[in-house]
Protein backbone atom coordinates (compact mmCIF):
# COMPACT_ATOMS: atom_id res chain seq x y z
CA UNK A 1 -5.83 1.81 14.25
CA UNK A 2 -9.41 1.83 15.61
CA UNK A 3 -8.31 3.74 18.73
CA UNK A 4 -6.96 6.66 16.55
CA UNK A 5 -9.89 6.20 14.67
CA UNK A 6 -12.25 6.43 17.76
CA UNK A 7 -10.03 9.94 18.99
CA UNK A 8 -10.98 11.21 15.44
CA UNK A 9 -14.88 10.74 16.11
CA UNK A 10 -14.73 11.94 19.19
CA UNK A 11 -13.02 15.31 18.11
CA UNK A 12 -15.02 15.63 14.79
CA UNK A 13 -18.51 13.66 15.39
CA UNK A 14 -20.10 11.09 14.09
CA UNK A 15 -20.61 12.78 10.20
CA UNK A 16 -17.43 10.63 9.54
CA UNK A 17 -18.02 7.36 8.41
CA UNK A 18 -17.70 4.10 10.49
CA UNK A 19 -14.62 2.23 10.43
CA UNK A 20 -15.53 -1.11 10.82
CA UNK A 21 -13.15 -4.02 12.24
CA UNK A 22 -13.25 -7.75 11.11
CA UNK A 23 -15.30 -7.44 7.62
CA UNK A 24 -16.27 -10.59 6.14
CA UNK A 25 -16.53 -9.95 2.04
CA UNK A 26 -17.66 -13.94 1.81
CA UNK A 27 -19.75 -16.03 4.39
CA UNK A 28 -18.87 -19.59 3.82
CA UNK A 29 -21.04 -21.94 5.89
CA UNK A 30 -18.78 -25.22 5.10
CA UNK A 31 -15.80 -26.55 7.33
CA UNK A 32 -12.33 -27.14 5.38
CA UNK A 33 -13.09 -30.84 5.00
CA UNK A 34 -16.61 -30.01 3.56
CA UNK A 35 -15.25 -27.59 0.69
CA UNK A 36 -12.05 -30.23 0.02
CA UNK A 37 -9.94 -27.46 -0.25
CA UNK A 38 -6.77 -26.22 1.92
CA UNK A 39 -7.05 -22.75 3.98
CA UNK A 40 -9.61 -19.68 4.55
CA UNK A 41 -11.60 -18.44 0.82
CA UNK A 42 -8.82 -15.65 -1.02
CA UNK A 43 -9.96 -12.66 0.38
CA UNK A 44 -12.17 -13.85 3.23
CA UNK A 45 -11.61 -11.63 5.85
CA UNK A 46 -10.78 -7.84 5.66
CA UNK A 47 -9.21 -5.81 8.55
CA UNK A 48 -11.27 -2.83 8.31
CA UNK A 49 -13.57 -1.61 6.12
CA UNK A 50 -14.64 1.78 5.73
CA UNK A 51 -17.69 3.00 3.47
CA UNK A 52 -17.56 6.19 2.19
CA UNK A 53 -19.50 8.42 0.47
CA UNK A 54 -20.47 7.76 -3.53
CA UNK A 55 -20.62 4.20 -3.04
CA UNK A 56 -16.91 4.38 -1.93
CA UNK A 57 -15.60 1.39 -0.19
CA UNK A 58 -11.97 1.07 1.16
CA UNK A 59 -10.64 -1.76 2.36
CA UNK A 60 -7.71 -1.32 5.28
CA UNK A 61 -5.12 -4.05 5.64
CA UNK A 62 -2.35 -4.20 8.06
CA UNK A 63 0.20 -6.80 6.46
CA UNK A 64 2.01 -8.84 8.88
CA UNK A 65 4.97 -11.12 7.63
CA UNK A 66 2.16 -13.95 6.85
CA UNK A 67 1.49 -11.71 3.90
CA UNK A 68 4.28 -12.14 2.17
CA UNK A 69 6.98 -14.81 3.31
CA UNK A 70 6.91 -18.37 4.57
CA UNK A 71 9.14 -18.85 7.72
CA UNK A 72 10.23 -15.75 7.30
CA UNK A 73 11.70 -15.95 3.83
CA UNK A 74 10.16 -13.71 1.39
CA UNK A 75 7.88 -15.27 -1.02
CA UNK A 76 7.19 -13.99 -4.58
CA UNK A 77 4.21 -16.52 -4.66
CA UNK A 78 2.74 -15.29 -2.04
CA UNK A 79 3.21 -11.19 -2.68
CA UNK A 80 1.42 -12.27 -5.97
CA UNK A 81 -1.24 -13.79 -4.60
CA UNK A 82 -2.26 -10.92 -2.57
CA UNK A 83 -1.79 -8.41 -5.51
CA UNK A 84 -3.96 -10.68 -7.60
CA UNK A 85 -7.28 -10.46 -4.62
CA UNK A 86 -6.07 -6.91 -4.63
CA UNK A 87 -7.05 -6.45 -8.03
CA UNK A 88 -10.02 -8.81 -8.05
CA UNK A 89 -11.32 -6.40 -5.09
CA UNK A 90 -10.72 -3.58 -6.96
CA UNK A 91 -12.72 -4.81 -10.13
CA UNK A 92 -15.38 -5.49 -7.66
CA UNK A 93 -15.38 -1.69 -6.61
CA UNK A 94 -13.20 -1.30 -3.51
CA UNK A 95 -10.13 0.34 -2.90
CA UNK A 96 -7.74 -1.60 -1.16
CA UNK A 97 -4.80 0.57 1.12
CA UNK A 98 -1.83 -1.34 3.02
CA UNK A 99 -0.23 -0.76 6.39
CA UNK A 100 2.79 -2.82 6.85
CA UNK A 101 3.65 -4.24 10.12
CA UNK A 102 6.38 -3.11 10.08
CA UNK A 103 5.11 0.33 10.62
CA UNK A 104 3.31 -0.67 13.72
CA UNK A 105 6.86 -1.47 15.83
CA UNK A 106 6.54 1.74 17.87
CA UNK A 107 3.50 2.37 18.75
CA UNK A 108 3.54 6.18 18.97
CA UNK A 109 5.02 6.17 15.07
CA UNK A 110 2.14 4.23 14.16
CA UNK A 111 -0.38 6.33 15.85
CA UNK A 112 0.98 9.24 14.09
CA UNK A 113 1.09 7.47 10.62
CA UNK A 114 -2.28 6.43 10.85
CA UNK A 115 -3.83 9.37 12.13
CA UNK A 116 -1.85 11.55 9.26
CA UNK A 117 -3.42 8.38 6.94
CA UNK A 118 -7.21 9.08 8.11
CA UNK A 119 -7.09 12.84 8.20
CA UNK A 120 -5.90 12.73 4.78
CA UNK A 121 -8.40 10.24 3.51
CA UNK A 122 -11.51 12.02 5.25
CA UNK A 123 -9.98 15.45 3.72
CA UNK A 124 -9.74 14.14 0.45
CA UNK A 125 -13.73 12.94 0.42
CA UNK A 126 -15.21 16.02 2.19
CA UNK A 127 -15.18 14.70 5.78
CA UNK A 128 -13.05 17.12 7.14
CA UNK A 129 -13.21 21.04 6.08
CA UNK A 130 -9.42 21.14 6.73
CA UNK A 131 -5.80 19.12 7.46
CA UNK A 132 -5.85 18.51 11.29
CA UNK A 133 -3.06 17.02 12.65
């Protein structure tokens, strides 16, 4: 994603907004043991973030299976889970958008899916003047 991202600035400039990898939405100082609880805070870490203009803010996610089964047996708990940070991010005034892994098996599909994805997105908020494929 980031090095179709990168090709983008490189053909357009830097007007477009940074995509940035690895965005923590919470900083929690404490260890596991020190918080008592099991696992990373819902909704720690984000893939990539990118900030837009208007105060826009969309959150990129590239699901692996982790997302939504447990040894590889889908889990309704889980999907639910993630739908419910979904919506807590959303209430909290970003727009979340899903890749599925899936879609990242062949790597010249995916190149094409996301760069169709960001040239779309940047279109649609006055980024790019027209559809460049």
């Amino acid at each position: 994603m980031f090095q179709v991202y990168a090709k983008l600035l490189k053909e357009h400039g830097f007007q477009l907004p940074a995509l940035v990898p690895q965005v923590y939405l919470h900083y929690d100082p404490y260890t596991r043991a020190q918080r008592k609880t099991e696992g990373p805070l819902a909704r720690q870490r984000m893939d990539f973030l990118m900030l837009l203009r208007g105060r826009r803010r969309v959150v990129i996610e590239i699901d692996g299976i982790q997302h939504y089964a447990i040894k590889k047996q889908a889990s309704p708990k889980l999907y639910a889970e993630m739908v419910a940070e979904d919506r807590e991010l959303y209430l909290a005034g970003y727009e979340v958008v899903r890749f599925g892994g899936d879609e990242f098996r062949s790597a010249d599909s995916a190149r094409a899916t996301v760069r169709e994805f960001f040239t779309r997105l940047l279109s649609v908020h006055g980024y790019l003047a027209e559809s460049k494929s």
